[in-house]
Protein backbone atom coordinates (compact mmCIF):
# COMPACT_ATOMS: atom_id res chain seq x y z
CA UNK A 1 115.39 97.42 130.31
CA UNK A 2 116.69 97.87 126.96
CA UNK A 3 115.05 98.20 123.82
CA UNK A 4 111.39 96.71 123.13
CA UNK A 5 111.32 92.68 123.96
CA UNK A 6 111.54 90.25 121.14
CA UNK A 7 109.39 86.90 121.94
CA UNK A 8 109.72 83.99 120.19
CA UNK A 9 107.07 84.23 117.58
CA UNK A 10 108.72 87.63 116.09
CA UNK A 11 111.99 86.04 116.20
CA UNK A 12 110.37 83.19 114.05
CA UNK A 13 109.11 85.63 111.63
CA UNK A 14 112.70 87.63 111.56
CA UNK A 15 114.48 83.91 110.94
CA UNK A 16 112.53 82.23 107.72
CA UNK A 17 113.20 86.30 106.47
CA UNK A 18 116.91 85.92 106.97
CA UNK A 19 117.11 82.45 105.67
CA UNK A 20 115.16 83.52 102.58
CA UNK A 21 117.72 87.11 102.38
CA UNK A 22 121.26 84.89 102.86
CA UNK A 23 120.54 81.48 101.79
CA UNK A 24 121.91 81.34 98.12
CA UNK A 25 119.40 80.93 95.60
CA UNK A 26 116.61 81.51 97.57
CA UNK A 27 113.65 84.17 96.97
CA UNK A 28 110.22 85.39 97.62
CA UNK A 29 108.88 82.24 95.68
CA UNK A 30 110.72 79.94 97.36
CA UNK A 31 109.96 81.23 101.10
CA UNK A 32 106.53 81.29 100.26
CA UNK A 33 106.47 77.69 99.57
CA UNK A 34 107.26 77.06 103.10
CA UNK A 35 103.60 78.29 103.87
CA UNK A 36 100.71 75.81 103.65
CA UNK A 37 99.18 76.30 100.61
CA UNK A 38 95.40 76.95 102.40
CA UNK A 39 97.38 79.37 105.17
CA UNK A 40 95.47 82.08 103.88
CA UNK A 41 93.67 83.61 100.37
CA UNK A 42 93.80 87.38 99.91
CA UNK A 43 91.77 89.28 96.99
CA UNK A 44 90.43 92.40 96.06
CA UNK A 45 86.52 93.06 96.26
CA UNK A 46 85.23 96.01 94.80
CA UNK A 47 83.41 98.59 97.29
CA UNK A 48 82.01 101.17 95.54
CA UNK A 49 81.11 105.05 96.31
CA UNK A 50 80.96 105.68 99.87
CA UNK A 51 80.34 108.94 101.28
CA UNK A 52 82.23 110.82 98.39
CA UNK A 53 85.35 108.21 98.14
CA UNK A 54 86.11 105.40 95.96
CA UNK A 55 86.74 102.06 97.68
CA UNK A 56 88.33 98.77 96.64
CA UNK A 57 88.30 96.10 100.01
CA UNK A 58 91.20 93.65 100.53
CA UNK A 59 89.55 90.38 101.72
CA UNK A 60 92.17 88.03 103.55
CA UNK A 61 90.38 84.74 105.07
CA UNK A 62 92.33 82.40 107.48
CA UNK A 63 92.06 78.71 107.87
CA UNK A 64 91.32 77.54 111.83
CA UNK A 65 92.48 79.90 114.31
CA UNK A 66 95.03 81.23 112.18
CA UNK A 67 95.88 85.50 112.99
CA UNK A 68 96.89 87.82 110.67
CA UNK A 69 98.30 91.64 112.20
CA UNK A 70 97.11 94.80 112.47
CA UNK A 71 99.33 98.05 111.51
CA UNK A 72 101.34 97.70 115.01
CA UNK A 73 101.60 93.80 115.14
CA UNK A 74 102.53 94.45 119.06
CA UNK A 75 105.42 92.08 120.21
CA UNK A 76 104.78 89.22 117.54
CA UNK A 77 104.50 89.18 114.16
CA UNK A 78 105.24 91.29 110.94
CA UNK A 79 102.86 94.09 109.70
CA UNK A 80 101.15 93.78 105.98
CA UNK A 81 103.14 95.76 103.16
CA UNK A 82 101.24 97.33 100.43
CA UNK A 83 102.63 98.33 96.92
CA UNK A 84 100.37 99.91 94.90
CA UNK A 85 103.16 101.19 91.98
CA UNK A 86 101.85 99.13 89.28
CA UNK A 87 97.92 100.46 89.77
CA UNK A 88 96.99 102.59 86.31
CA UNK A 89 94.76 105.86 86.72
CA UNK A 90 95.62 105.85 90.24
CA UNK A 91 96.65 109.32 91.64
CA UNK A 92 96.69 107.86 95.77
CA UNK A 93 95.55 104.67 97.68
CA UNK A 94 95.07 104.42 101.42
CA UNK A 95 95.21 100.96 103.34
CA UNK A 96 92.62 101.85 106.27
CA UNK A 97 92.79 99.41 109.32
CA UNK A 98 90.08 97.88 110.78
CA UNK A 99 90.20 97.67 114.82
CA UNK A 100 92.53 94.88 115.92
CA UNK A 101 92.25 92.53 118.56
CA UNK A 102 94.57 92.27 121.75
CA UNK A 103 96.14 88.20 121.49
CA UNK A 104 98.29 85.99 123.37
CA UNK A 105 100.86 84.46 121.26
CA UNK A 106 103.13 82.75 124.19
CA UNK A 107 103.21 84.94 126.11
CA UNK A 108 103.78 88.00 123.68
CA UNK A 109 101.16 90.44 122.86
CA UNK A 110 100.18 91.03 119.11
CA UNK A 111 97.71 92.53 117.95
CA UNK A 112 95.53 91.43 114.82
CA UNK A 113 92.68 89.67 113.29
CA UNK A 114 91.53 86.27 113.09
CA UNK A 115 89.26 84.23 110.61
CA UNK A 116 88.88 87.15 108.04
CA UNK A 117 89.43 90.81 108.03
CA UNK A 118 88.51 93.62 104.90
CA UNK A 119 90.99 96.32 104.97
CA UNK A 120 89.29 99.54 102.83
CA UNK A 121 91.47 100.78 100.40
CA UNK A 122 90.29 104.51 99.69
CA UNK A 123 91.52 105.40 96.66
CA UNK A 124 92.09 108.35 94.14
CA UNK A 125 92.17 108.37 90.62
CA UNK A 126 94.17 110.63 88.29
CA UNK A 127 91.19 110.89 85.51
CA UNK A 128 87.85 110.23 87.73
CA UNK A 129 85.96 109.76 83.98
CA UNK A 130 87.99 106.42 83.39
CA UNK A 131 88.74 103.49 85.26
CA UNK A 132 91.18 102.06 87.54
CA UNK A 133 93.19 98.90 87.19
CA UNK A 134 94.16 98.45 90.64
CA UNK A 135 97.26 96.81 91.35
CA UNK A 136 98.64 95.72 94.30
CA UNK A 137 101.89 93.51 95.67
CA UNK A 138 101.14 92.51 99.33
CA UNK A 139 103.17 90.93 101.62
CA UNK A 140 102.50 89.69 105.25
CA UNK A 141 102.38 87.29 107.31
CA UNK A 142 100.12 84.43 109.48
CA UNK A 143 100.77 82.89 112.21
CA UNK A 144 99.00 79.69 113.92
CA UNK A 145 100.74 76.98 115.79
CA UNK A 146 104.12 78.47 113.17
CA UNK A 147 104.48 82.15 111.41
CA UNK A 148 104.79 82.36 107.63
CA UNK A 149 105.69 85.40 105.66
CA UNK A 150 103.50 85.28 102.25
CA UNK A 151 102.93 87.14 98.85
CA UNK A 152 100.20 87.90 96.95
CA UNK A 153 100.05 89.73 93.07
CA UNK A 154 96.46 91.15 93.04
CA UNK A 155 94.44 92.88 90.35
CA UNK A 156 91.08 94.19 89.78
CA UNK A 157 89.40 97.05 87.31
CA UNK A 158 87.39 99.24 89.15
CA UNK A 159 84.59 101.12 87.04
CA UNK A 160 84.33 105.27 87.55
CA UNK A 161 81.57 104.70 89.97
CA UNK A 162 79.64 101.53 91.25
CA UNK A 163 77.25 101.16 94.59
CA UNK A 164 78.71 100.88 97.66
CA UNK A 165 79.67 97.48 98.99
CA UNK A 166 77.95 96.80 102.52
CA UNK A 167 81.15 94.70 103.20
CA UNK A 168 83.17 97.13 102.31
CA UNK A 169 81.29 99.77 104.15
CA UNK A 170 81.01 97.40 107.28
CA UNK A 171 84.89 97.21 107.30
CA UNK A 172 84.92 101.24 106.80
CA UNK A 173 82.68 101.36 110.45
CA UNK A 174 85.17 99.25 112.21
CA UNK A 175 88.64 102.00 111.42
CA UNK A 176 89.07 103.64 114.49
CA UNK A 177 87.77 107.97 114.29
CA UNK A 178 90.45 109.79 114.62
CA UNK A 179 89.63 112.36 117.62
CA UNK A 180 91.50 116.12 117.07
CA UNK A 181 93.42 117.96 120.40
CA UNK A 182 89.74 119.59 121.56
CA UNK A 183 88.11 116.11 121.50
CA UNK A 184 90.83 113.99 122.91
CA UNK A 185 90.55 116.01 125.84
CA UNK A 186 86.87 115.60 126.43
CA UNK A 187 87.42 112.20 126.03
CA UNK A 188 90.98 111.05 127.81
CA UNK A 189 92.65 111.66 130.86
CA UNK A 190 96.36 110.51 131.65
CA UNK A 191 98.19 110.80 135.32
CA UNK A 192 101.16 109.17 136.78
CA UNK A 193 99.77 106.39 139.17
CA UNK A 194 100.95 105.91 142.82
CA UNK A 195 103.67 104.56 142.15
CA UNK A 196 105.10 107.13 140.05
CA UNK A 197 105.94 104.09 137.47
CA UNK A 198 103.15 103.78 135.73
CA UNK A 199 100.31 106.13 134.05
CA UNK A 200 96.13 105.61 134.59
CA UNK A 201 94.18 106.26 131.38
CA UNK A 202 90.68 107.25 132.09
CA UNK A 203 88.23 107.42 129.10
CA UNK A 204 84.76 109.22 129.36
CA UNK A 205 83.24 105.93 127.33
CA UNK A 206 83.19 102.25 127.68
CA UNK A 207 86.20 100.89 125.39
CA UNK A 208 87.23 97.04 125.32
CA UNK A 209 90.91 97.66 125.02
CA UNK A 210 93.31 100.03 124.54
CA UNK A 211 96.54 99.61 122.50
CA UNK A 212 99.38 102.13 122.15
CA UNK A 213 101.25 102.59 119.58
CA UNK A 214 104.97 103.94 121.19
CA UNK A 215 107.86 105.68 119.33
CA UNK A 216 110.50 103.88 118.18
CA UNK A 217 112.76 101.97 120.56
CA UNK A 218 110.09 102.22 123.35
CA UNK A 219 107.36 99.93 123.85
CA UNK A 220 104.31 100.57 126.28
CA UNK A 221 101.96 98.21 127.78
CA UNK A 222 97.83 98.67 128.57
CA UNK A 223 96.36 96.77 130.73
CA UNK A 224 92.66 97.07 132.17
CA UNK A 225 92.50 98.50 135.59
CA UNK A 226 88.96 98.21 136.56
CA UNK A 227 86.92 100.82 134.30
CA UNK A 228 90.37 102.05 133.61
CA UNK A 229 93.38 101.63 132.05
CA UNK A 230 97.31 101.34 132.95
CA UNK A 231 100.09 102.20 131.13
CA UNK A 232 103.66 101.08 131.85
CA UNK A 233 107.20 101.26 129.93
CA UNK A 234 108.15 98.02 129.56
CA UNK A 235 110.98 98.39 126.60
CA UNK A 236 112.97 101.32 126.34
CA UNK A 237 116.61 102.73 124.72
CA UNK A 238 119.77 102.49 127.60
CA UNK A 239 119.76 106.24 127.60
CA UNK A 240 115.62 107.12 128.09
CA UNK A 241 112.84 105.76 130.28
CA UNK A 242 109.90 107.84 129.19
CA UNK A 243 109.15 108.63 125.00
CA UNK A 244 109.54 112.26 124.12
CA UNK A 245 107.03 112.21 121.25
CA UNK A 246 103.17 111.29 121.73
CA UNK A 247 101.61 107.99 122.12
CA UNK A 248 98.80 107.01 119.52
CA UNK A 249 96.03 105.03 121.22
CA UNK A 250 93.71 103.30 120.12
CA UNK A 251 90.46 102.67 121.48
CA UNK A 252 88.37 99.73 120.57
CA UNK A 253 84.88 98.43 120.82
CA UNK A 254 81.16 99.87 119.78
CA UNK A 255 82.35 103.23 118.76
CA UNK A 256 86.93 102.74 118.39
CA UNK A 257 88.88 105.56 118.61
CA UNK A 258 92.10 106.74 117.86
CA UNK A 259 93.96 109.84 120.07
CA UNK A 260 97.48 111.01 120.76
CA UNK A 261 98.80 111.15 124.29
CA UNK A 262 102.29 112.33 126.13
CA UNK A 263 103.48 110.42 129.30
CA UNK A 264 104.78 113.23 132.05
């Protein structure tokens, strides 16, 4: 198989983009338009001191059964964009992800949120005695029965120090750890199947899902295999079957995970 799959819903994203790049006269204002105006409402939140960070939150709500996409959107959809260059006292500004959710989106996999989601933005500020005016230019995109790109200019002044949010702090519980070599050992196990096609992932803990995040021009599948999981390349380049570099899964449910993996 050649290179990762492209269903229809990502092609339907990578259209109204094109339109909007070589259609004359057109730009980000104008393709936005194309999006119902109650699609979905982003803003910042404030979320305080937690731990020894500074948080903001970006809220995004969704009308009906509307989904909006994790960091890997999977086979459908177009990952949020964050652009922070305008913020003022702000020396660094991480967009942490909340666990996704595996979806069906006809037949393609994406992976995302529905209804609402807070992202934490952990931030750093050049002068921690003064305040931040917090700037951002997002862009991404929601899909429902159609798949609209759309743009948002936030703002909000964030004080030195204010209490934590328990919103924002919720939102922080849900980003997957991040487990180290030692750790991911404990935890994972990966051998090639029966069929020498494929690769079981056993985990020490309960997880709902697994995703995997594959290198570029690959693309590998989980799916639940009893308590475990399988693995199998279902997009790859003309010249490879099996990724050099690592896989980053991610595990998801009471306690998510995240952990790097080789196929052999």
């Amino acid at each position: 198989m050649d290179a990762q799959r492209k269903p229809p819903a990502f092609l339907f994203v990578l259209i109204i983009y094109a339109v909007a790049l070589l259609a004359p006269g057109q730009d980000a204002a104008a393709l936005e338009r194309l999006a119902p105006a109650s699609a979905a409402d982003a803003q910042l939140i404030e979320g305080g001191v937690i731990g020894d960070a500074r948080y903001a939150g970006l809220h995004i709500r969704l009308r009906g059964d509307a989904l909006t996409y994790w960091r890997d959107p999977g086979e459908a959809g177009v990952a949020p964009m964050f652009d922070f260059a305008s913020s003022k006292n702000l020396a660094e500004a991480e967009a942490l992800f909340p666990q996704p959710t595996r979806y069906d989106e006809g037949g393609a996999q994406a992976f995302g949120y529905k209804h609402e989601v807070i992202f934490p933005l952990r931030l750093s500020a050049k002068d921690p005695n003064k305040p931040i005016v917090l700037e951002l230019v997002l862009d991404y995109s929601v899909c429902e029965k159609l798949c609209y790109p759309l743009h948002a200019s936030l703002s909000l002044k964030l004080p030195p120090r204010a209490e934590a949010s328990p919103e924002v702090a919720a939102a922080l519980a849900q980003v997957p750890r991040q487990l180290d070599a030692q750790e991911t050992a404990a935890f994972a196990t990966l051998a090639r199947a029966s069929d020498n096609k494929r690769w079981l992932l056993s985990l020490n803990a309960p997880a709902r899902d697994v995703v995997v995040e594959s290198p570029a021009g690959f693309f590998v599948e989980s799916r639940r295999d009893g308590e475990n999981f399988m693995l199998e390349v279902t997009g790859h380049p003309a010249d490879r079957t099996v990724p050099r570099g690592s896989l980053r899964l991610t595990a998801t449910g009471d306690n998510p995970v995240e952990f790097s993996l080789s196929l052999k």
